[in-house]
C-alpha atoms as a PDB file:
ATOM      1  CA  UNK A   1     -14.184   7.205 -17.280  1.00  0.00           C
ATOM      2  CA  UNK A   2     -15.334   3.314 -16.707  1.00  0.00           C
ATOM      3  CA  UNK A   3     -14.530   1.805 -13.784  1.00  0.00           C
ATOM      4  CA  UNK A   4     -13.089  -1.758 -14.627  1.00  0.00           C
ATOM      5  CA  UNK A   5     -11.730  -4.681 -12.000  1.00  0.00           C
ATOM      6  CA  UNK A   6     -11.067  -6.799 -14.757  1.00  0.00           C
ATOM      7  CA  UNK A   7      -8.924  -9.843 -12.970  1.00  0.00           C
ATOM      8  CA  UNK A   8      -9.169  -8.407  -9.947  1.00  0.00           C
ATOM      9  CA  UNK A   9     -10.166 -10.731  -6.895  1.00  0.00           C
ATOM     10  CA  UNK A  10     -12.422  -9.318  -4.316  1.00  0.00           C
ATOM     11  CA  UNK A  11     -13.939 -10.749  -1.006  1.00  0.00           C
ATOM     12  CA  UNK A  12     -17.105  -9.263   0.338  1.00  0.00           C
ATOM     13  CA  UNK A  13     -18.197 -10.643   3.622  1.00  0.00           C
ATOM     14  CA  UNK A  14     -21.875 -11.396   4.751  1.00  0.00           C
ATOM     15  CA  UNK A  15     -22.811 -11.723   0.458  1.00  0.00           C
ATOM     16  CA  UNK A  16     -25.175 -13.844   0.377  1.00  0.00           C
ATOM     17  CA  UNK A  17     -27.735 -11.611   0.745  1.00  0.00           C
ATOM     18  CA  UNK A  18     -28.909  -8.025   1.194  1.00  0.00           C
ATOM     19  CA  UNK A  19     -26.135  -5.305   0.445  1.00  0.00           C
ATOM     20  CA  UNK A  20     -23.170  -7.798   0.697  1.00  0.00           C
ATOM     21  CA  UNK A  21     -24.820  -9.610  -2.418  1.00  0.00           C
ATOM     22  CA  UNK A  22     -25.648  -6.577  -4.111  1.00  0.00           C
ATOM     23  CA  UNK A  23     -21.794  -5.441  -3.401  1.00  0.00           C
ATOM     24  CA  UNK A  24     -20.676  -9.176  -4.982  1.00  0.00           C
ATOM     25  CA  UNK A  25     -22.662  -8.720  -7.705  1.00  0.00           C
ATOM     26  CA  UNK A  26     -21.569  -5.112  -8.723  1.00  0.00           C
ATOM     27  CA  UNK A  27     -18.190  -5.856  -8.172  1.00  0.00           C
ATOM     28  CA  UNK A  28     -18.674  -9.015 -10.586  1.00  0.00           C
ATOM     29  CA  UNK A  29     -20.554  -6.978 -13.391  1.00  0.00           C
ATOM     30  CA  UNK A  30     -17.042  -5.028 -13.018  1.00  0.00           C
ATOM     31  CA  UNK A  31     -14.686  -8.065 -14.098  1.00  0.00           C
ATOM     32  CA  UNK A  32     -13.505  -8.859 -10.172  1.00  0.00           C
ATOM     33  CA  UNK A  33     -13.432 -12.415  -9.709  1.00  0.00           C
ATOM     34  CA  UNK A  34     -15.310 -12.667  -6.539  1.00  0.00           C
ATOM     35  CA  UNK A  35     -15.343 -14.915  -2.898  1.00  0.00           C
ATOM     36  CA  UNK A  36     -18.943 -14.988  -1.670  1.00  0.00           C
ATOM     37  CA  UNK A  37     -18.573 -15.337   2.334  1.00  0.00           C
ATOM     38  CA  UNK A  38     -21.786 -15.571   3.936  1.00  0.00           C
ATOM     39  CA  UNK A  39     -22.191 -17.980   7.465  1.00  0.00           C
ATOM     40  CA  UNK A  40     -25.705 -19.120   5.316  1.00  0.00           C
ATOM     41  CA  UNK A  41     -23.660 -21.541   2.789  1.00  0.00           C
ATOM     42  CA  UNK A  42     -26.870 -21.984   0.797  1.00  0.00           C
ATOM     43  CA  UNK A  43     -27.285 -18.328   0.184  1.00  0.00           C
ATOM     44  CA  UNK A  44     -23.518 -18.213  -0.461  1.00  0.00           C
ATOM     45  CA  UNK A  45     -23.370 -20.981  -3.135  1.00  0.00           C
ATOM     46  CA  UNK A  46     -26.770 -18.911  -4.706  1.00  0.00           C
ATOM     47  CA  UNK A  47     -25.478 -15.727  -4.864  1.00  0.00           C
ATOM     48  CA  UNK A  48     -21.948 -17.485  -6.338  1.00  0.00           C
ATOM     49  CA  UNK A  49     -23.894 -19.415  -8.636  1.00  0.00           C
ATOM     50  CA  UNK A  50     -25.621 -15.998 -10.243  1.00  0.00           C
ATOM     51  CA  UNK A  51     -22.164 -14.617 -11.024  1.00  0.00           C
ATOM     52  CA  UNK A  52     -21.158 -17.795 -12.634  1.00  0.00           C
ATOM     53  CA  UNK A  53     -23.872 -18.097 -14.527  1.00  0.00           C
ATOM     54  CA  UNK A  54     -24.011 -14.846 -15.768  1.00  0.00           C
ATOM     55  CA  UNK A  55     -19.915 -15.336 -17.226  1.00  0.00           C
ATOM     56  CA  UNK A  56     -18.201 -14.249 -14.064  1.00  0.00           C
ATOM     57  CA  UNK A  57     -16.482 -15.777 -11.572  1.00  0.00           C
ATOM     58  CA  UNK A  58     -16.997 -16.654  -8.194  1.00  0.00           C
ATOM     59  CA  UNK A  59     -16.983 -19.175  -5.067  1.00  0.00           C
ATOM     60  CA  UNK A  60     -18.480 -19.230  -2.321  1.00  0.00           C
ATOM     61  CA  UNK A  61     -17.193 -19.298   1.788  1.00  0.00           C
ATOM     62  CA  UNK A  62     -18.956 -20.217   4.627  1.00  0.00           C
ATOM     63  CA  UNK A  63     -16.401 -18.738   7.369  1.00  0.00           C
ATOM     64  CA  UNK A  64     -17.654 -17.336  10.456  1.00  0.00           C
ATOM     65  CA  UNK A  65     -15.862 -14.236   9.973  1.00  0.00           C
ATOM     66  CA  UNK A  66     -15.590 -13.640  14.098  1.00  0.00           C
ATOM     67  CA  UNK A  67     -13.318 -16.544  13.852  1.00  0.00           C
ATOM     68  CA  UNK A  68      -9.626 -15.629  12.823  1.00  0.00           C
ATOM     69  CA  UNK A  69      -8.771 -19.647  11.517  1.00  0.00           C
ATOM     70  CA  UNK A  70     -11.482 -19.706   9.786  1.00  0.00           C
ATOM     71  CA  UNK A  71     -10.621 -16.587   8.106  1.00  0.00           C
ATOM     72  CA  UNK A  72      -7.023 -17.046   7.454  1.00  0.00           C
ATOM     73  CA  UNK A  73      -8.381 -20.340   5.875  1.00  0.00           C
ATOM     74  CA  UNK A  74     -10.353 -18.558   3.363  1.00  0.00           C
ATOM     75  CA  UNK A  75      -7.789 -16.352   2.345  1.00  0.00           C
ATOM     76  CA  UNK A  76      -5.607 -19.649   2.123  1.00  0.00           C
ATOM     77  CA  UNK A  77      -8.412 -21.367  -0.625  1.00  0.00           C
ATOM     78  CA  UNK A  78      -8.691 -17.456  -2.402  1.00  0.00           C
ATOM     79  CA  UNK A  79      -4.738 -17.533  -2.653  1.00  0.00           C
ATOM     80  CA  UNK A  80      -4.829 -20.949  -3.923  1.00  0.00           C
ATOM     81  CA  UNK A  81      -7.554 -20.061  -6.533  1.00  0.00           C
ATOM     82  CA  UNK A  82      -6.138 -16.673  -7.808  1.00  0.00           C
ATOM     83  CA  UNK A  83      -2.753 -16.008  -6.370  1.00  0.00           C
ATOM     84  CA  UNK A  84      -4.005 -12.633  -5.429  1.00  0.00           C
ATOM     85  CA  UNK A  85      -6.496 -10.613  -3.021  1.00  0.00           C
ATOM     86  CA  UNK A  86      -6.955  -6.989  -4.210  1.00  0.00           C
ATOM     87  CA  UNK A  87     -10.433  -6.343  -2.811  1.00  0.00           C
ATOM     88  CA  UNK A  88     -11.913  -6.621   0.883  1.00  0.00           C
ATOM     89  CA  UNK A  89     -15.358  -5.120   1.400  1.00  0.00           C
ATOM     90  CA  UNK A  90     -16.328  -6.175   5.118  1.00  0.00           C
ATOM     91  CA  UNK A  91     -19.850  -6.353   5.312  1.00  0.00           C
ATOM     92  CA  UNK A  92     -21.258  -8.874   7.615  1.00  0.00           C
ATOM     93  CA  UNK A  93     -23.366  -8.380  10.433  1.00  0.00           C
ATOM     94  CA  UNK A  94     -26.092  -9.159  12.819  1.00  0.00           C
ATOM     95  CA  UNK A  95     -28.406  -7.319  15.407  1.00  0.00           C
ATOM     96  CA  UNK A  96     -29.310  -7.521  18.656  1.00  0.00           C
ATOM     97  CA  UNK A  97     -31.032  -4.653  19.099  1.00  0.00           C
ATOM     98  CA  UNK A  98     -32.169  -3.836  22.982  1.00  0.00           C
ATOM     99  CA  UNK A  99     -31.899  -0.907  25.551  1.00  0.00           C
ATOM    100  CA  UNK A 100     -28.702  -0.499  26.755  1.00  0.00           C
ATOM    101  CA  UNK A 101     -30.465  -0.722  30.010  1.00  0.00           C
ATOM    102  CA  UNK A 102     -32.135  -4.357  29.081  1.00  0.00           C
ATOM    103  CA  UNK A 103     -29.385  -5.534  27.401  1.00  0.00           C
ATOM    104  CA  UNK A 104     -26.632  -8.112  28.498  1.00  0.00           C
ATOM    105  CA  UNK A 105     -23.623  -8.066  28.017  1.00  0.00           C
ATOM    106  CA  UNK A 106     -23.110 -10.956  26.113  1.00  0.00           C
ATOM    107  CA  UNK A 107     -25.511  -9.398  23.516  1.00  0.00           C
ATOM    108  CA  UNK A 108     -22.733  -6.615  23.149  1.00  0.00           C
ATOM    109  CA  UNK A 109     -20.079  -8.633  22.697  1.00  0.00           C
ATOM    110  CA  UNK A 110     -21.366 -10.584  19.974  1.00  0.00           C
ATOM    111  CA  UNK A 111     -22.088  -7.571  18.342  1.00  0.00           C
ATOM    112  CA  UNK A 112     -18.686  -6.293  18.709  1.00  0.00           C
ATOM    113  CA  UNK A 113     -17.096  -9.396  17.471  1.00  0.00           C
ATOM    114  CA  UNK A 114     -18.909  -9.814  14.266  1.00  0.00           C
ATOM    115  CA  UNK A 115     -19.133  -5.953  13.078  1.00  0.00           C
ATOM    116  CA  UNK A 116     -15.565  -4.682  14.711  1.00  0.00           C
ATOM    117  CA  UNK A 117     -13.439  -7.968  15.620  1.00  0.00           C
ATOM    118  CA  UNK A 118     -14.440  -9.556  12.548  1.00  0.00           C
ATOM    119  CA  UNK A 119     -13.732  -6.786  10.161  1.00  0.00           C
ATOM    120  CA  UNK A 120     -10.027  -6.662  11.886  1.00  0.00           C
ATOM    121  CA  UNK A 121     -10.008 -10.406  11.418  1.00  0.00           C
ATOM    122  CA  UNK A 122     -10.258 -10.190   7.737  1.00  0.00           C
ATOM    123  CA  UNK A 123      -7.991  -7.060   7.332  1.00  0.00           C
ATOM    124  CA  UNK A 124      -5.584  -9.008   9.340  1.00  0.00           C
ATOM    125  CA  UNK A 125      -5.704 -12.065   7.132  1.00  0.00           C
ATOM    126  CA  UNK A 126      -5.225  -9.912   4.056  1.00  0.00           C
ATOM    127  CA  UNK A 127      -2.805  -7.390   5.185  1.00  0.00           C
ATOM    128  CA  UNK A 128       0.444  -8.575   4.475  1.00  0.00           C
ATOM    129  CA  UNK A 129      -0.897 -10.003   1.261  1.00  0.00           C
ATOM    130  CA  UNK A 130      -1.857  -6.091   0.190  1.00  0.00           C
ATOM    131  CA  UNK A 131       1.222  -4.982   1.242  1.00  0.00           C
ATOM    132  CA  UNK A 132       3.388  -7.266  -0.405  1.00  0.00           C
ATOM    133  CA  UNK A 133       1.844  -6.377  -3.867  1.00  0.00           C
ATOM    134  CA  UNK A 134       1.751  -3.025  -2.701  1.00  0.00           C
ATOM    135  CA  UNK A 135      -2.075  -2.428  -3.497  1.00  0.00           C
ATOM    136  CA  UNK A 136      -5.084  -2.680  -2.156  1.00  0.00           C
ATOM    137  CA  UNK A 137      -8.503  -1.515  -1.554  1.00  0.00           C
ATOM    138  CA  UNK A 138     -10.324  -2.052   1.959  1.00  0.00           C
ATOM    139  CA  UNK A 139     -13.646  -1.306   3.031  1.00  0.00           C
ATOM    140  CA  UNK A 140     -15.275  -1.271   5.587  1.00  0.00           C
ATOM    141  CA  UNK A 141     -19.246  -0.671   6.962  1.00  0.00           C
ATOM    142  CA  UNK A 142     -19.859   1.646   9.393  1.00  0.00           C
ATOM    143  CA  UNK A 143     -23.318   3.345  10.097  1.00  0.00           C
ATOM    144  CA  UNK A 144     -25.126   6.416  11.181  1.00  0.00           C
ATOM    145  CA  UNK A 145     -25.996   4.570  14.263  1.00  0.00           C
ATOM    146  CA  UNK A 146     -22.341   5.013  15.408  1.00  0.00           C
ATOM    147  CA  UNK A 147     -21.745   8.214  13.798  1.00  0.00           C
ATOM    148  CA  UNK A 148     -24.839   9.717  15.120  1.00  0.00           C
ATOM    149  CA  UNK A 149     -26.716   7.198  17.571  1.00  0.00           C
ATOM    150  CA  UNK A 150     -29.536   5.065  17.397  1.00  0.00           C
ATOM    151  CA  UNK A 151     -31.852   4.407  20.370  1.00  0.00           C
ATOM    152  CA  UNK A 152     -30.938   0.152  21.116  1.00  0.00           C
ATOM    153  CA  UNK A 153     -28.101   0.022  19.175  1.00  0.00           C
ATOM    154  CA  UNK A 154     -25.391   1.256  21.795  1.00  0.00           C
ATOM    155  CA  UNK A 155     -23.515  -2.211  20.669  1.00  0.00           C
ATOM    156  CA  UNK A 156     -24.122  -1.694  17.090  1.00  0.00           C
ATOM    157  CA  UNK A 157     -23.152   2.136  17.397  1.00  0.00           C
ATOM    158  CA  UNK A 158     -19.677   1.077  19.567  1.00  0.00           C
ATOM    159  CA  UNK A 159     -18.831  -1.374  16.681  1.00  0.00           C
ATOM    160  CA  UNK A 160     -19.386   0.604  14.081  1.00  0.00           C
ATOM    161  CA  UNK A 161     -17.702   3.788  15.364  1.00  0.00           C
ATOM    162  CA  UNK A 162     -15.120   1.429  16.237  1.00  0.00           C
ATOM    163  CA  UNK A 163     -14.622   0.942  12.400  1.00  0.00           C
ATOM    164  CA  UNK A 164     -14.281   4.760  11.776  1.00  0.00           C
ATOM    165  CA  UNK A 165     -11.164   4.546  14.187  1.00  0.00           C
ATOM    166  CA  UNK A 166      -9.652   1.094  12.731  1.00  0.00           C
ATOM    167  CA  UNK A 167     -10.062   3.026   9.223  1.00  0.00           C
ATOM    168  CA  UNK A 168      -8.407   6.115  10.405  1.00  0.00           C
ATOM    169  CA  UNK A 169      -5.588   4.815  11.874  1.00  0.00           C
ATOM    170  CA  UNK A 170      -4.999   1.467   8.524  1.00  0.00           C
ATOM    171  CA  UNK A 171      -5.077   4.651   5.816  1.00  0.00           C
ATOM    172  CA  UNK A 172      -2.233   5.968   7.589  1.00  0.00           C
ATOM    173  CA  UNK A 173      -0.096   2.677   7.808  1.00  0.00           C
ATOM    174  CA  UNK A 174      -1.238   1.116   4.646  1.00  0.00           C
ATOM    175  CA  UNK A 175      -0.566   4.744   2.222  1.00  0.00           C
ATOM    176  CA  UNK A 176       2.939   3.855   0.890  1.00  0.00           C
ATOM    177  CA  UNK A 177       1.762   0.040  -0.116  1.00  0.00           C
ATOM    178  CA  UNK A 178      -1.263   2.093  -1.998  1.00  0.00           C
ATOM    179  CA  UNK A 179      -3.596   0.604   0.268  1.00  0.00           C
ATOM    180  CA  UNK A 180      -6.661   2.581   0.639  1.00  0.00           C
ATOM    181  CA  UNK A 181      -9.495   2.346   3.543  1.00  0.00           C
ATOM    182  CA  UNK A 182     -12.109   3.584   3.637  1.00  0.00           C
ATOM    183  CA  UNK A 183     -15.815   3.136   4.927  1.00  0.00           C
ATOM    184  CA  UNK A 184     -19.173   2.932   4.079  1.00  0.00           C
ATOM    185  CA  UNK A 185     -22.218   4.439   5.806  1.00  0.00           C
ATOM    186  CA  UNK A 186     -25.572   2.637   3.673  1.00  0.00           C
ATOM    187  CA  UNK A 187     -28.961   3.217   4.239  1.00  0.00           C
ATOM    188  CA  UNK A 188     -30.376   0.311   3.037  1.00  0.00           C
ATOM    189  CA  UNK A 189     -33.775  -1.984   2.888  1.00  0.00           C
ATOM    190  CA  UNK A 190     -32.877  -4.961   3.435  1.00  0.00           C
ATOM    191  CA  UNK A 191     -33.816  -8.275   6.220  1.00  0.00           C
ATOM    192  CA  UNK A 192     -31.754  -6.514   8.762  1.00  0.00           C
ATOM    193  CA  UNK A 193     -33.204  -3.124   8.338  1.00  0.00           C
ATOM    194  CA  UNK A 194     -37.174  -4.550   7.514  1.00  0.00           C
ATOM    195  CA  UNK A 195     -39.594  -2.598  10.206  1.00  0.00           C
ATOM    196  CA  UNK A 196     -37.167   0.302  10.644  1.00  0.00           C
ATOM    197  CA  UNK A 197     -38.200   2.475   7.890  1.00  0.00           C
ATOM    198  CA  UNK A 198     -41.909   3.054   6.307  1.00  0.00           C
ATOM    199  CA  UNK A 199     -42.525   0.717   3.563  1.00  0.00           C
ATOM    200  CA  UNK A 200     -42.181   3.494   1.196  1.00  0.00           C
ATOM    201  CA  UNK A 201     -38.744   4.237   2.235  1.00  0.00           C
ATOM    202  CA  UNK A 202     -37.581   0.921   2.318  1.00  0.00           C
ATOM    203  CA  UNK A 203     -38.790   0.274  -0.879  1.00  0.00           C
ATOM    204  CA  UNK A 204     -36.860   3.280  -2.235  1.00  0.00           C
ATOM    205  CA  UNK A 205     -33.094   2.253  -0.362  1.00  0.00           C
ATOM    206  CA  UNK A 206     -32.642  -0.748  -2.427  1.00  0.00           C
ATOM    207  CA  UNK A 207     -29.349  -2.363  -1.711  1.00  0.00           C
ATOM    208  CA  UNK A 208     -28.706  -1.983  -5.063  1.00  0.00           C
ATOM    209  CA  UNK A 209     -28.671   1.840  -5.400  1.00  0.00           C
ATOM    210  CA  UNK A 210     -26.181   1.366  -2.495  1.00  0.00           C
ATOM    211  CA  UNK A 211     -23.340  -0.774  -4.335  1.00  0.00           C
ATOM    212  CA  UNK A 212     -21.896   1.896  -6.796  1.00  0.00           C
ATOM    213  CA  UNK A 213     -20.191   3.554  -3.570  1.00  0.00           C
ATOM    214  CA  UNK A 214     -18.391   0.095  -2.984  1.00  0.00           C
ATOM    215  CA  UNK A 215     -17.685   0.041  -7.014  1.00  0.00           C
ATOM    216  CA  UNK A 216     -16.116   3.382  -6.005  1.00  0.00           C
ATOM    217  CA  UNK A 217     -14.230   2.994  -3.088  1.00  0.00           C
ATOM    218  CA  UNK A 218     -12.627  -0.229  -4.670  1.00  0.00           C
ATOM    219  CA  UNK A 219     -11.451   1.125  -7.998  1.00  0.00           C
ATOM    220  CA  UNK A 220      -7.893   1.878  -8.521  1.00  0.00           C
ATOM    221  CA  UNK A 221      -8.298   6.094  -8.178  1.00  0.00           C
ATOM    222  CA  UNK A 222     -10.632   5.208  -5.058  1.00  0.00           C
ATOM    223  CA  UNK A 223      -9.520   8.058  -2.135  1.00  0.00           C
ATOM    224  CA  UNK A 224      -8.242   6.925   1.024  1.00  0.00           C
ATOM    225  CA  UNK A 225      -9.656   7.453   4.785  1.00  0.00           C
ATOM    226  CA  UNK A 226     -13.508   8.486   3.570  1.00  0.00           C
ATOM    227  CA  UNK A 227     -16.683   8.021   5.437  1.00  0.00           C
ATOM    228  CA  UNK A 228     -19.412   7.466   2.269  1.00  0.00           C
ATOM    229  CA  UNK A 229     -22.766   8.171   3.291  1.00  0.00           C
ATOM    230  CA  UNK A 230     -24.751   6.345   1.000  1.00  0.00           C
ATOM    231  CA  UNK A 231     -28.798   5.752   0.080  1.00  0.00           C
ATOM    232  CA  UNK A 232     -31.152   5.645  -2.461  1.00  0.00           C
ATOM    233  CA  UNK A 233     -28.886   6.499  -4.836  1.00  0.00           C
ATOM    234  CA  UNK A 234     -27.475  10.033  -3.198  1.00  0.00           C
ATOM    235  CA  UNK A 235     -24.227   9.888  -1.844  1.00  0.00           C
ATOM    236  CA  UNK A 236     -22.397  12.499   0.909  1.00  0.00           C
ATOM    237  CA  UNK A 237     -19.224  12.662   3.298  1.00  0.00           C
ATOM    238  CA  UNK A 238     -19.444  12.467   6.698  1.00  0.00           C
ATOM    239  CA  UNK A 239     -16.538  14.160   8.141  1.00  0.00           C
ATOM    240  CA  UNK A 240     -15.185  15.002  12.188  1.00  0.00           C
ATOM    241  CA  UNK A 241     -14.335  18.043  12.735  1.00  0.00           C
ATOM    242  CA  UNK A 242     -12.764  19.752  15.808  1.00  0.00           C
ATOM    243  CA  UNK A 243     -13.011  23.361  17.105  1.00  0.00           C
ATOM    244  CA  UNK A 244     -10.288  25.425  17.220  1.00  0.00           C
ATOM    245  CA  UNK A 245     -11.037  25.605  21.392  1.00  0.00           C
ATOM    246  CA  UNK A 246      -9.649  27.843  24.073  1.00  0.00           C
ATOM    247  CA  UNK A 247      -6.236  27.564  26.136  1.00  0.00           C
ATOM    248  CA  UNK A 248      -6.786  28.356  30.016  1.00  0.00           C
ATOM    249  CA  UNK A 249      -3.624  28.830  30.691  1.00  0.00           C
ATOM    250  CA  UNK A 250      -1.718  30.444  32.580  1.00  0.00           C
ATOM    251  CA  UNK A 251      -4.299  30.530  36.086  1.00  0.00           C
ATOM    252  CA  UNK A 252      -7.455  29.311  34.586  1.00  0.00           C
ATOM    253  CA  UNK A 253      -6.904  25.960  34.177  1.00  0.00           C
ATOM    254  CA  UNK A 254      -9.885  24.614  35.944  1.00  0.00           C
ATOM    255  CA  UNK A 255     -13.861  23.138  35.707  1.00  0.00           C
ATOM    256  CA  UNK A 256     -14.787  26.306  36.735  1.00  0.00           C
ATOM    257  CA  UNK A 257     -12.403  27.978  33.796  1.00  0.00           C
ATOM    258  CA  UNK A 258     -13.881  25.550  31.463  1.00  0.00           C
ATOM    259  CA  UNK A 259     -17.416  26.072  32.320  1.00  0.00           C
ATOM    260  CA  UNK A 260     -16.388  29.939  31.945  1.00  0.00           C
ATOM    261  CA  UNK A 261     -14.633  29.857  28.487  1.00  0.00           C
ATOM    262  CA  UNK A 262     -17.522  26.835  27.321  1.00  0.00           C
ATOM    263  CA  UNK A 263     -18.649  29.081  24.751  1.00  0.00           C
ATOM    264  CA  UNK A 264     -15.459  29.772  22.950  1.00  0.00           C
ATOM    265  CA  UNK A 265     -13.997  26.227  23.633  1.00  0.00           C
ATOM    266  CA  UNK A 266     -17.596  25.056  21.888  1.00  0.00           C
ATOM    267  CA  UNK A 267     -17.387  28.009  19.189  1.00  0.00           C
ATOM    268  CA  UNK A 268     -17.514  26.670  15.335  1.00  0.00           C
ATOM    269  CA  UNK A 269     -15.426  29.319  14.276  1.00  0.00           C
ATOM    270  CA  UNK A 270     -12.244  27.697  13.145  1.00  0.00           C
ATOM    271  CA  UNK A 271     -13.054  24.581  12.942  1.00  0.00           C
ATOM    272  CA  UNK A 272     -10.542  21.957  11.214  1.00  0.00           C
ATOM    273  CA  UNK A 273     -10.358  18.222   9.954  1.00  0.00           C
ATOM    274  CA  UNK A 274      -7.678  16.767  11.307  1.00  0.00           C
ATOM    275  CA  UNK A 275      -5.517  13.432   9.570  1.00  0.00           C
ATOM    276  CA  UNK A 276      -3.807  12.260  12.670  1.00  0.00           C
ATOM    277  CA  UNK A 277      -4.269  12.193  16.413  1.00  0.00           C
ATOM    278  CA  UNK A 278      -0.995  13.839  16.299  1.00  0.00           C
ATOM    279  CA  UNK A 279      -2.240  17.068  14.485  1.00  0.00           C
ATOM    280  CA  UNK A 280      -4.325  17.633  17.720  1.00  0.00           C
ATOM    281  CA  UNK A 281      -1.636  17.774  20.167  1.00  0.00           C
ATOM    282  CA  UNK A 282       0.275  19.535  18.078  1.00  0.00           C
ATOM    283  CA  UNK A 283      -2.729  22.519  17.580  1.00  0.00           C
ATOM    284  CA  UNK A 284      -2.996  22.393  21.827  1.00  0.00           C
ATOM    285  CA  UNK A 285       0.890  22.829  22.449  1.00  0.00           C
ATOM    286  CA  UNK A 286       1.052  25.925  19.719  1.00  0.00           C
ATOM    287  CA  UNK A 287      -2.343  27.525  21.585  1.00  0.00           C
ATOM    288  CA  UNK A 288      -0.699  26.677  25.157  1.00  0.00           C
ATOM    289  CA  UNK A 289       2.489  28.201  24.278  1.00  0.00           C
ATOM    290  CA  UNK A 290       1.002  31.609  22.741  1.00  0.00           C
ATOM    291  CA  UNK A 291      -0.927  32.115  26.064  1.00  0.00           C
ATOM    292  CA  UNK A 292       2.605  31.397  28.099  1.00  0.00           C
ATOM    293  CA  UNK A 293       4.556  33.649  25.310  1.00  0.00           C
ATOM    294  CA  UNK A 294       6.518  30.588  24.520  1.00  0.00           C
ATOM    295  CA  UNK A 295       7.991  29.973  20.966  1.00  0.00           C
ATOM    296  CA  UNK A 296       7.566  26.999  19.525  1.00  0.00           C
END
């Protein structure tokens, strides 16, 4: 089956270079008409300029993307444009890497407000748009710093765990308006990334071999609420899982009764993926109330 976004309009963020370009320019070679934001307007007008003149069709934005007016205003010149917004990919960024220890704290904040505030900024700005045409494909870019860690990047890591939980909790209100979210997890060589990885990994992570996840996850039978792990052209799922734990009740209900029953609260066996924060309560009250001999 071909994937096609013929007439589609999409806006990737942070496109005018690295994976956000890539992402524009996949997502052109698909039919979407395309909004190049990048903060860089020269590397914004270049990267619009490619789609153009390869038949496409594209403009280019120079929002800040931390800054909601600015936003809404781009939405406002898309809407003018096309009449439609069908496609957000939220993909700018920056780094300040340091020690969490040598860091300040305005160094985490700005991190924060690019990666987390300003991918709610332009999920904001396109919401009610998405809803109202009942469709619409979001995604977002998380990492395996937040996932996993990354020694300096405790303000990268917050923001981009912070997407996982903005994700988790838009698939569940946007599903009847066929609005799917979802994020991706790249491994990529690119200006941000240059130093990290040996030369001959970074030469093999192109942002390129990246991009067909973010074809994916915007295409009409995209899924809904999935971390894509994605580099080099190999592809995974990350996915949380919880243990099936231990009840303490009825008299043991204490550190000490934790620290006793550790290894069966810590035990894989029975482990579950959960779709809501409410499916966790609702596994704790059914394990409290078999230890009480309560019926639920």
């Amino acid at each position: 089956m071909t994937i096609s976004l013929k007439d589609q309009v999409a806006i990737v963020t942070g496109a005018g270079r690295g994976l956000g370009r890539a992402h524009a320019l996949a997502l052109a070679e698909r039919g979407a008409k395309i909004v190049i934001n990048e903060l860089h307007e020269a590397d914004a007008a270049s990267t619009a300029a490619e789609i153009t003149d390869n038949g496409g069709d594209a403009i280019a934005c120079g929002a800040n993307v931390a800054d909601l007016q600015q936003v809404t205003d781009m939405v406002a010149q898309t809407l003018d444009r096309w009449g439609r917004i069908d496609i957000l990919v939220n993909n700018a960024g920056i780094l300040r890497d340091k020690t969490f220890a040598k860091m300040s704290m305005d160094d985490f904040r700005l991190v924060i407000d690019v990666h987390l505030v300003g991918s709610a900024n332009c999920t904001k700005a396109v919401w009610d748009i998405m809803r109202e045409q009942n469709y619409g494909r979001v995604v977002f870019t998380t990492s395996s710093s937040g996932l996993y860690g990354n020694f300096g990047q405790s303000n990268y890591g917050a923001a981009k765990m912070g997407l996982v939980g903005l994700m988790n909790t838009l698939h569940l209100e946007g599903a009847k308006y066929d609005i799917r979210v979802n994020c991706l997890a790249p491994a990529a060589g690119t200006a941000m990334t240059e130093g990290l990885f040996p030369p001959e990994v970074f030469d093999l992570l192109t942002p390129e071999s990246v991009s067909p996840g973010v074809v994916f996850l915007s295409s009409q039978d995209a899924p809904s609420r999935v971390v894509l792990a994605a580099g080099g052209g190999a592809f995974a799922v990350y996915k949380g899982f919880e243990t099936d734990g231990s009840s303490l009740l009825p008299d043991n209900n204490s550190a000490e009764g934790l620290a006793a029953a550790w290894p069966a609260v810590a035990s894989e066996d029975g482990m579950q993926e959960f779709n809501s924060g409410f499916e966790q309560a609702t596994k704790f009250a059914r394990k409290n109330a078999n230890k009480l001999g309560i019926k639920l």
